[in-house]
N, C-alpha and C. Protein backbone atom coordinates (compact mmCIF):
# COMPACT_ATOMS: atom_id res chain seq x y z
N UNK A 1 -27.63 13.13 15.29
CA UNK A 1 -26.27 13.30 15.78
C UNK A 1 -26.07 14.79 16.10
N UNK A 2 -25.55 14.99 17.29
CA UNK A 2 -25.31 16.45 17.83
C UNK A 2 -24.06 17.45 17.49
N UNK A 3 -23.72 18.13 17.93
CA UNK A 3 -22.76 18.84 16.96
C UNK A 3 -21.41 18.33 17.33
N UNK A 4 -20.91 17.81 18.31
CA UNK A 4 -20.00 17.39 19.18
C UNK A 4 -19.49 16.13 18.25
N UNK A 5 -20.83 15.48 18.05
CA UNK A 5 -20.95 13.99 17.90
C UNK A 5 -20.36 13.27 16.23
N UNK A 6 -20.82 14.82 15.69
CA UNK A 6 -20.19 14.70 14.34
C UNK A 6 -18.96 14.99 14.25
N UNK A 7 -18.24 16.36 14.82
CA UNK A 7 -17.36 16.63 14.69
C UNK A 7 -15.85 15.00 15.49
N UNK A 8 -16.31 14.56 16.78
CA UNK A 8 -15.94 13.67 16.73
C UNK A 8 -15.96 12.37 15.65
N UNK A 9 -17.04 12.08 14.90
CA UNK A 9 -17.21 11.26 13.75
C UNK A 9 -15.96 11.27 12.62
N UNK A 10 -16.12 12.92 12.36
CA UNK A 10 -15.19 13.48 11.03
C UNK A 10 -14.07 13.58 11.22
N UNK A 11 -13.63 13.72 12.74
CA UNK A 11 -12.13 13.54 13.17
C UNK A 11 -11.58 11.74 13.14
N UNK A 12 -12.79 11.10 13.19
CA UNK A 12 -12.26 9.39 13.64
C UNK A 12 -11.99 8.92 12.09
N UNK A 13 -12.97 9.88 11.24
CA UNK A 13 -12.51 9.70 9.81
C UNK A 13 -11.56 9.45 9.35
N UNK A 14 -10.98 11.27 9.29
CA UNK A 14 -9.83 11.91 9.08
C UNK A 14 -8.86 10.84 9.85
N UNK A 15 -8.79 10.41 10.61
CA UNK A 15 -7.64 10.04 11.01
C UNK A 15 -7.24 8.63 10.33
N UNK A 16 -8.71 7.86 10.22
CA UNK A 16 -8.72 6.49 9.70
C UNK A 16 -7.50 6.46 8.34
N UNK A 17 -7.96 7.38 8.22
CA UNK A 17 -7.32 7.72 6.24
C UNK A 17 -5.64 8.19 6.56
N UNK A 18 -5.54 8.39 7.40
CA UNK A 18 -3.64 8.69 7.32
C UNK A 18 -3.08 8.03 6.91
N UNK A 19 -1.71 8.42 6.46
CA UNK A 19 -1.41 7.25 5.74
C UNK A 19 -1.46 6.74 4.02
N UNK A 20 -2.57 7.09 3.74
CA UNK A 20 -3.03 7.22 2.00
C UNK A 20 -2.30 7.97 1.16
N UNK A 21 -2.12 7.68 0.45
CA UNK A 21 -1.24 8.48 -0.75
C UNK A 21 -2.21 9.80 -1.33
N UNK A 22 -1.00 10.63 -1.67
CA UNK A 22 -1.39 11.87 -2.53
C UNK A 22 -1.60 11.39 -3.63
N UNK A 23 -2.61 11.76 -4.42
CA UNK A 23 -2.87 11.55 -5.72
C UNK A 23 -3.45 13.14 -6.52
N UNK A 24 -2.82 14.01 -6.78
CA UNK A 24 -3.39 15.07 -7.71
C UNK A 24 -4.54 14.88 -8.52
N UNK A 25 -5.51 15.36 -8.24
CA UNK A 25 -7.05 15.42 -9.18
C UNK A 25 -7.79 14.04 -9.01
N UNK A 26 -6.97 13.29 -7.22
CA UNK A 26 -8.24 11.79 -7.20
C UNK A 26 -9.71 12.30 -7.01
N UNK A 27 -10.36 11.22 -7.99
CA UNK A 27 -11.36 11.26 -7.39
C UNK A 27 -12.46 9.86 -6.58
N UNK A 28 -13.23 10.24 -5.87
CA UNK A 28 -13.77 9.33 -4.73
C UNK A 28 -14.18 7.87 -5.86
N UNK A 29 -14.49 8.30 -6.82
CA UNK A 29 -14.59 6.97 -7.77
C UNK A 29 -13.33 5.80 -7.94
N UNK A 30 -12.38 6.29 -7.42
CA UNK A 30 -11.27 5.63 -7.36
C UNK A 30 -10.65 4.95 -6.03
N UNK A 31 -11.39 3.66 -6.17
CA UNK A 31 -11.89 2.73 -4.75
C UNK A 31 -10.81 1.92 -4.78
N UNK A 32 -10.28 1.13 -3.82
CA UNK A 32 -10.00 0.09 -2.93
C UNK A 32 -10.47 -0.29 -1.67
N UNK A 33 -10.97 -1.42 -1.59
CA UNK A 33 -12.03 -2.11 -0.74
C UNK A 33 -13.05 -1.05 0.07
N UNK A 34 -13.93 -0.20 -0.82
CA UNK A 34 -14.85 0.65 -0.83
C UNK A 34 -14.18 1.99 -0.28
N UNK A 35 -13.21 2.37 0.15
CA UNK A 35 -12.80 3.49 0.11
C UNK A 35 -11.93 4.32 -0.66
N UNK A 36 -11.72 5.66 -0.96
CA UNK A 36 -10.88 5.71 -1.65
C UNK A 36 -9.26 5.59 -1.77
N UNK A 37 -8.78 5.23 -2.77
CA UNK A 37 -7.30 4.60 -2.91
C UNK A 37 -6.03 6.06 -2.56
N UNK A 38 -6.72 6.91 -2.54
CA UNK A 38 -6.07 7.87 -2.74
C UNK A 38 -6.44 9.18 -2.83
N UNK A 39 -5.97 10.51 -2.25
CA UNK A 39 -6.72 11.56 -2.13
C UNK A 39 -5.97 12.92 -2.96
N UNK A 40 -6.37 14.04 -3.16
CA UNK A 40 -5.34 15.16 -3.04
C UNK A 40 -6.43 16.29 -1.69
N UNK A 41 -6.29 17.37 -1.38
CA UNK A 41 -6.57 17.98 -0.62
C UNK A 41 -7.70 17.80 -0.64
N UNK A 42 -8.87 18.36 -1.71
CA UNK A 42 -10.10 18.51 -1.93
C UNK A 42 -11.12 17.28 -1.90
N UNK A 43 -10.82 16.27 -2.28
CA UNK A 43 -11.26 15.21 -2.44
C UNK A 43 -11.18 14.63 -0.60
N UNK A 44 -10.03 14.58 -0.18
CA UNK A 44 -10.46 14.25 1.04
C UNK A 44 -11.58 14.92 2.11
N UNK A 45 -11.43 16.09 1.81
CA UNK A 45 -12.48 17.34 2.52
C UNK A 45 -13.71 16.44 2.17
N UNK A 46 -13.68 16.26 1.45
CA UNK A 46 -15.24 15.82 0.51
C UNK A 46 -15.90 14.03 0.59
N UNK A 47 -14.92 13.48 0.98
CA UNK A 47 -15.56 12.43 1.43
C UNK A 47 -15.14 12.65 2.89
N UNK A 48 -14.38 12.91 3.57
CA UNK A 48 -14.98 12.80 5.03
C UNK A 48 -16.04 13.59 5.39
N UNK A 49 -16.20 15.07 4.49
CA UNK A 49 -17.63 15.13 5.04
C UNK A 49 -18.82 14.70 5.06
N UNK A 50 -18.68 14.33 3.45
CA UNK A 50 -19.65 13.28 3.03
C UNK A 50 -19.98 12.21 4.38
N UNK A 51 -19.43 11.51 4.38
CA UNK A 51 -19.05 10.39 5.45
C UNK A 51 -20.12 10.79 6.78
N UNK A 52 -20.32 12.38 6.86
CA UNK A 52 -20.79 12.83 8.12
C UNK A 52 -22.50 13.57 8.25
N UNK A 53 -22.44 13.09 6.16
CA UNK A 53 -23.73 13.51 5.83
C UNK A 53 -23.65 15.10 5.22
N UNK A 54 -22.85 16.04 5.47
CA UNK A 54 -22.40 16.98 4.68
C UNK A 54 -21.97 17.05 3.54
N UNK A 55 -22.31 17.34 2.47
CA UNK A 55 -22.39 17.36 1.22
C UNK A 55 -21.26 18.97 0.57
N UNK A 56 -20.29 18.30 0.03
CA UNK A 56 -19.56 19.28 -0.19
C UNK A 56 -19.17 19.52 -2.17
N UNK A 57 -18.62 20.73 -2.77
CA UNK A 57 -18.25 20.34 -3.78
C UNK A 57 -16.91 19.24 -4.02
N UNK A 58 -16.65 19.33 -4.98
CA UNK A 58 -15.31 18.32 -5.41
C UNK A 58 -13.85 19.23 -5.26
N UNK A 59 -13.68 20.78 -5.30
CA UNK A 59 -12.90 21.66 -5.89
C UNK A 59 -12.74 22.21 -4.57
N UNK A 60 -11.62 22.72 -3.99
CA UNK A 60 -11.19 23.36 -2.79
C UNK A 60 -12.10 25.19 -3.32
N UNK A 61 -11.97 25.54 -4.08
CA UNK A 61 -12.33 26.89 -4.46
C UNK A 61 -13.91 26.74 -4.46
N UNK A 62 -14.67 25.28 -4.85
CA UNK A 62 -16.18 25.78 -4.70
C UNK A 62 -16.65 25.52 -3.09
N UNK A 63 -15.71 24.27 -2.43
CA UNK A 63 -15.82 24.43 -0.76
C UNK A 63 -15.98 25.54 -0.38
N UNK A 64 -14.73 26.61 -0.78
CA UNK A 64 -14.64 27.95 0.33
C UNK A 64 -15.55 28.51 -0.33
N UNK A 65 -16.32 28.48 -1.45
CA UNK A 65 -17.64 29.29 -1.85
C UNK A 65 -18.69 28.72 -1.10
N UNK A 66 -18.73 27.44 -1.00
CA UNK A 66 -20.35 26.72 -0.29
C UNK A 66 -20.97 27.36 0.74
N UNK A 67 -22.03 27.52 0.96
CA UNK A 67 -22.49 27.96 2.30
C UNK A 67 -22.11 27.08 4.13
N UNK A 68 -21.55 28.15 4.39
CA UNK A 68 -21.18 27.48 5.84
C UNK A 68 -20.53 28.73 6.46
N UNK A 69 -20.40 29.09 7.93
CA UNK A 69 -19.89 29.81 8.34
C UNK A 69 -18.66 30.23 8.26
N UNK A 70 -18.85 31.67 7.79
CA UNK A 70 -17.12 32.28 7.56
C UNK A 70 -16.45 32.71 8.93
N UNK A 71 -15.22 31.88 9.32
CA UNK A 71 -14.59 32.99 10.44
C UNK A 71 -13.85 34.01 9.96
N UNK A 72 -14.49 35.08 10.46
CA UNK A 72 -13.85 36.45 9.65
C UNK A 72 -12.23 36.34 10.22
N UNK A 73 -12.00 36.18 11.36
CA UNK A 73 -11.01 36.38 12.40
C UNK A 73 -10.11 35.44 12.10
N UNK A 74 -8.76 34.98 11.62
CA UNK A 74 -7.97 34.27 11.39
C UNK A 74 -7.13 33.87 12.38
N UNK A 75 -7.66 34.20 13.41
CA UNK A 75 -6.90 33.93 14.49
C UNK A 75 -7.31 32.13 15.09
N UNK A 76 -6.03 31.61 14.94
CA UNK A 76 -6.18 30.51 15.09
C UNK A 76 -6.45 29.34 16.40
N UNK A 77 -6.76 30.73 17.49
CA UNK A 77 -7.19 30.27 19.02
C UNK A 77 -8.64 30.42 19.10
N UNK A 78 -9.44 30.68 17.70
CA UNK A 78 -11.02 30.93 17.93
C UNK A 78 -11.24 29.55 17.01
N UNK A 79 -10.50 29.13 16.62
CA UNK A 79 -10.97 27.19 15.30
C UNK A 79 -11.56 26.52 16.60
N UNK A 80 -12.70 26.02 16.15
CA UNK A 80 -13.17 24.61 16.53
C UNK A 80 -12.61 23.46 15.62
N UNK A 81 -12.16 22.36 16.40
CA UNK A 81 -12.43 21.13 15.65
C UNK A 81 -13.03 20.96 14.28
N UNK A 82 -12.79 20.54 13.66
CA UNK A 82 -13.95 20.03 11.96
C UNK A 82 -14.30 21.74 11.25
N UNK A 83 -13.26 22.85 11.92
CA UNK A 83 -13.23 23.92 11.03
C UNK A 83 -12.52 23.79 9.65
N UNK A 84 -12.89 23.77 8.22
CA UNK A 84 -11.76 23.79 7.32
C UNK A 84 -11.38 24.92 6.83
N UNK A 85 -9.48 24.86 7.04
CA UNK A 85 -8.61 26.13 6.49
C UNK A 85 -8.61 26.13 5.35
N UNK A 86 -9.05 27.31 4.09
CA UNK A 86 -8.65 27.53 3.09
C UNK A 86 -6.86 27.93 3.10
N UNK A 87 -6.13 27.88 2.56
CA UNK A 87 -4.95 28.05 1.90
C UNK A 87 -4.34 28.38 0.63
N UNK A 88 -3.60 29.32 0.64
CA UNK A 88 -3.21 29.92 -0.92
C UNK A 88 -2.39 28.88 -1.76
N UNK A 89 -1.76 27.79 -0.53
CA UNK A 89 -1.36 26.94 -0.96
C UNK A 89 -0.16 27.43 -2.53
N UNK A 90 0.13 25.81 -3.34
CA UNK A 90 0.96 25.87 -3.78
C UNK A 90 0.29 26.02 -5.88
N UNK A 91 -0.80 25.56 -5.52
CA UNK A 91 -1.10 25.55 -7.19
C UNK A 91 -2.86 25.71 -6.81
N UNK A 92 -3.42 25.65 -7.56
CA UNK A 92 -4.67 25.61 -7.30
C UNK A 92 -5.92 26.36 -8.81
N UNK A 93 -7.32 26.49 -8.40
CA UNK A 93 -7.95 27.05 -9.39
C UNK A 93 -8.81 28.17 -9.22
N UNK A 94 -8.68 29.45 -9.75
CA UNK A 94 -8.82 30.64 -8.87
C UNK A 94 -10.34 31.33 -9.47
N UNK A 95 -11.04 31.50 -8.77
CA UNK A 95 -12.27 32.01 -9.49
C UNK A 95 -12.96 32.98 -8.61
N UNK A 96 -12.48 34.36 -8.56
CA UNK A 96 -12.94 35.44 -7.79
C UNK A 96 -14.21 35.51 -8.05
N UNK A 97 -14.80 35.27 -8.98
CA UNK A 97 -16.40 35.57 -9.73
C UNK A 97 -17.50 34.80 -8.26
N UNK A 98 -16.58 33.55 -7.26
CA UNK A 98 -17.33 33.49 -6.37
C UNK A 98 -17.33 34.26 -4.50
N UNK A 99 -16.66 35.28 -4.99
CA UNK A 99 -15.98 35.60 -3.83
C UNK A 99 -16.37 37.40 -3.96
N UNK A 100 -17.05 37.63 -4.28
CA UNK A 100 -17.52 39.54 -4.37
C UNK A 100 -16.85 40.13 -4.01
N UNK A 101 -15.74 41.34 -4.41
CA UNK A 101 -15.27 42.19 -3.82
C UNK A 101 -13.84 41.74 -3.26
N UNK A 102 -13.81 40.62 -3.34
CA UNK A 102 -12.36 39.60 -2.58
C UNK A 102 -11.75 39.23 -3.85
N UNK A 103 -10.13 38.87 -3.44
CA UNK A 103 -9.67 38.00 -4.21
C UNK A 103 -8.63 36.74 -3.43
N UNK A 104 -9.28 35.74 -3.49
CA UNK A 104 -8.99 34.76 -2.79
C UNK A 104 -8.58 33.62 -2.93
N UNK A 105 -7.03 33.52 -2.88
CA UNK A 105 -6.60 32.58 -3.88
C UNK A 105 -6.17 31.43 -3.14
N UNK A 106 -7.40 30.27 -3.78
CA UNK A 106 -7.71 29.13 -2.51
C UNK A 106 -6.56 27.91 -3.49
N UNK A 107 -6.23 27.87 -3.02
CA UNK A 107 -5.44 26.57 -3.73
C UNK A 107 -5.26 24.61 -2.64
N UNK A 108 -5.35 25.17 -1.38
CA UNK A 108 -5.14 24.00 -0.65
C UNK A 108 -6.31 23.91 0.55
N UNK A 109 -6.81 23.07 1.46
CA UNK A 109 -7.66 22.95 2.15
C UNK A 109 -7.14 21.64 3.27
N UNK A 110 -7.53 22.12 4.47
CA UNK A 110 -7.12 21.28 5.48
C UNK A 110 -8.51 21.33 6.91
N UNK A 111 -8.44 20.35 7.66
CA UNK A 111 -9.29 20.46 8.53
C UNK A 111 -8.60 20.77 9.83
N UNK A 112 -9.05 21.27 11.02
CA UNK A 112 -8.50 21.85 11.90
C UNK A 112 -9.01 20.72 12.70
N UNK A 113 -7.87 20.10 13.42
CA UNK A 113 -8.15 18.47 14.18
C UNK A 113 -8.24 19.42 16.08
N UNK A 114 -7.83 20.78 15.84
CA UNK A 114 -7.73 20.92 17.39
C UNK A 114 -6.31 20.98 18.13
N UNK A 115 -5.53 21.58 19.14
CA UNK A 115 -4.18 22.05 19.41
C UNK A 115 -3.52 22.12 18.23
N UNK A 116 -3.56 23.13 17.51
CA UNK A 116 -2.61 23.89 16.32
C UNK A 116 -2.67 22.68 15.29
N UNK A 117 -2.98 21.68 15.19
CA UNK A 117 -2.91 20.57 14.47
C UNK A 117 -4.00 20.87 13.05
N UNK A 118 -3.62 19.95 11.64
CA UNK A 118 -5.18 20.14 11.04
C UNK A 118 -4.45 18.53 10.45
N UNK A 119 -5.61 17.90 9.67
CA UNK A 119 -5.34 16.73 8.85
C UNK A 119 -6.08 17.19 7.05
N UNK A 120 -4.63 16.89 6.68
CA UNK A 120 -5.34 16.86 5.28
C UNK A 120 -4.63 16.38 4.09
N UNK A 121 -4.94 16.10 3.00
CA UNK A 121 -3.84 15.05 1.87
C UNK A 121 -2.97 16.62 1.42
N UNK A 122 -2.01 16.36 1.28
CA UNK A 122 -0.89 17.24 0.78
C UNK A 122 0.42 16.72 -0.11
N UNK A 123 1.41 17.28 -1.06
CA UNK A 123 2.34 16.81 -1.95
C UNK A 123 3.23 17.73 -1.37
N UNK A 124 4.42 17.84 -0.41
CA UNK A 124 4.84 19.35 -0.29
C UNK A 124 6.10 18.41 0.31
N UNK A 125 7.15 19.41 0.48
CA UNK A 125 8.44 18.82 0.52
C UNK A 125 8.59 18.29 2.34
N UNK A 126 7.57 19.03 3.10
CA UNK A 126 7.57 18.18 4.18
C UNK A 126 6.59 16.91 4.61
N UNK A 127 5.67 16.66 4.32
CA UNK A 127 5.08 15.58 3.95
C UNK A 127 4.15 15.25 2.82
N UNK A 128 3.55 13.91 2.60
CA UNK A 128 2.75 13.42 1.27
C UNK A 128 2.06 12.41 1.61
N UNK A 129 0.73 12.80 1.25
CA UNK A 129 -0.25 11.40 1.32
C UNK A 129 -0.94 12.52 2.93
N UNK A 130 -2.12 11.48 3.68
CA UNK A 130 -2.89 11.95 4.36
C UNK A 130 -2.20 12.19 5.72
N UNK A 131 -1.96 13.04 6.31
CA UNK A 131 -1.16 13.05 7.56
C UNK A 131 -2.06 14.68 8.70
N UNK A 132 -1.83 14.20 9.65
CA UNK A 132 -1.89 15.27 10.73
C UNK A 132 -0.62 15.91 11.12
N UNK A 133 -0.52 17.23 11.10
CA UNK A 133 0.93 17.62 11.33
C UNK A 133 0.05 18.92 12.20
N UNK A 134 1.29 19.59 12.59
CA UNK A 134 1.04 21.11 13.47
C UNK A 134 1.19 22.15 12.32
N UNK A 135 -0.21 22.83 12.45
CA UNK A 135 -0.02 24.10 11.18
C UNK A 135 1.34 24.78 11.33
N UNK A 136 1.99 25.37 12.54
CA UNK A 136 3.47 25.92 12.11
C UNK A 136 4.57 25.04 11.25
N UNK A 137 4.56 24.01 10.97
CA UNK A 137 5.35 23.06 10.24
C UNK A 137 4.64 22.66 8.84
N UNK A 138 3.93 23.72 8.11
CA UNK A 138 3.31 23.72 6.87
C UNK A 138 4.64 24.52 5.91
N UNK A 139 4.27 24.70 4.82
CA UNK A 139 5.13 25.14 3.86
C UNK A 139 5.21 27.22 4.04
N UNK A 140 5.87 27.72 4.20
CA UNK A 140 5.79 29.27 4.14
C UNK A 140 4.52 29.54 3.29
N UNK A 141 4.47 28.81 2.16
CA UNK A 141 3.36 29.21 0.52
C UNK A 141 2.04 29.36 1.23
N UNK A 142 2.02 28.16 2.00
CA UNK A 142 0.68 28.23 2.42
C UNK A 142 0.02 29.20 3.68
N UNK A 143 -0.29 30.48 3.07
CA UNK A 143 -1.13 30.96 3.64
C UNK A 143 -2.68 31.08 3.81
N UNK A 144 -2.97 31.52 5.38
CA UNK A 144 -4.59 31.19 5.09
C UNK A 144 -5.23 32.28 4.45
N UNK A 145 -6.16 31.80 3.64
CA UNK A 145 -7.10 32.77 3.02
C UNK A 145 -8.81 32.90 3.41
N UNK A 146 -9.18 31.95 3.91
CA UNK A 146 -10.18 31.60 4.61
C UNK A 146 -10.59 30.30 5.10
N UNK A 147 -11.36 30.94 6.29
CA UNK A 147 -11.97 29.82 7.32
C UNK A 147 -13.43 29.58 7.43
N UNK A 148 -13.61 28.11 7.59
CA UNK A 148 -15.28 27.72 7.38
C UNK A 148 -15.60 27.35 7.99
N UNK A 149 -16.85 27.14 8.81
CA UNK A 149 -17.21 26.13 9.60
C UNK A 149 -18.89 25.85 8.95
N UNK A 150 -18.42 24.21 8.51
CA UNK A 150 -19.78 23.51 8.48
C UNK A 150 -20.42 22.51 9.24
N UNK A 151 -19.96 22.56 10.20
CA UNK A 151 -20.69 21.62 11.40
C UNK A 151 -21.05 22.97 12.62
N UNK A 152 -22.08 22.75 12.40
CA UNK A 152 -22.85 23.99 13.02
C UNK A 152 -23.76 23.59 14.31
């Protein structure tokens, strides 16, 4: 599968799953009719990539540690498709010890679907459960802290 081919894959994913409920600390072990019943941010990252053969951790903070390309540039007219946004988000688990010299306080994670858009499970007073929305209509809290790209 080519690079195009996945990133289309992980988007047909992502989208399949809208809709699903937020669940704080689900994990993929927690099935209904083989998928999972329920996501919070990290956990979804992690089985749709899975899904694409990318192998990710469970924890939004060991994602933005994993190996995959950093966009230094936060500028949000250089994202490809199937890029995932780190976010300071609203709560999260902070462990500079993987981040040298940085302090990077990853708390939320979303995928970048393409025109300002990303999809990802969220609890926040403008939506809940798995949804695609336009990054300007995110919460103020959530700022980005870093950008990845693992479909290379």
């Amino acid at each position: 599968m080519n690079k195009k081919e996945k990133i289309e894959k992980l988007l047909k994913i992502a989208r399949s799953q809208i809709g699903k409920p937020y669940k704080y600390g689900a994990y993929l072990e927690e099935k209904n009719n083989d998928e999972p019943a329920a996501f919070d941010c990290s956990s979804f990252i992690q089985f749709i990539f899975n899904e694409i053969g990318i192998e990710l951790p469970r924890s939004s903070v060991l994602q933005a540690a994993a190996s995959g390309q950093e966009i230094s540039d936060k500028d949000l007219n250089i994202l490809t498709a199937g890029d995932i946004i780190f976010y300071e988000g609203e709560r999260g688990h902070y462990r500079h010890d993987l981040f040298p010299g940085r302090k990077l306080y990853i708390g939320h994670t979303a995928i970048f679907s393409g025109a300002s858009k990303i999809i990802h499970a969220c609890n926040s007073s403008i939506a809940s459960g798995v949804v695609e929305q336009s990054i300007i209509n995110l919460p103020k809290s959530y700022n980005i802290m870093l950008i990845k790209r693992f479909i290379i």
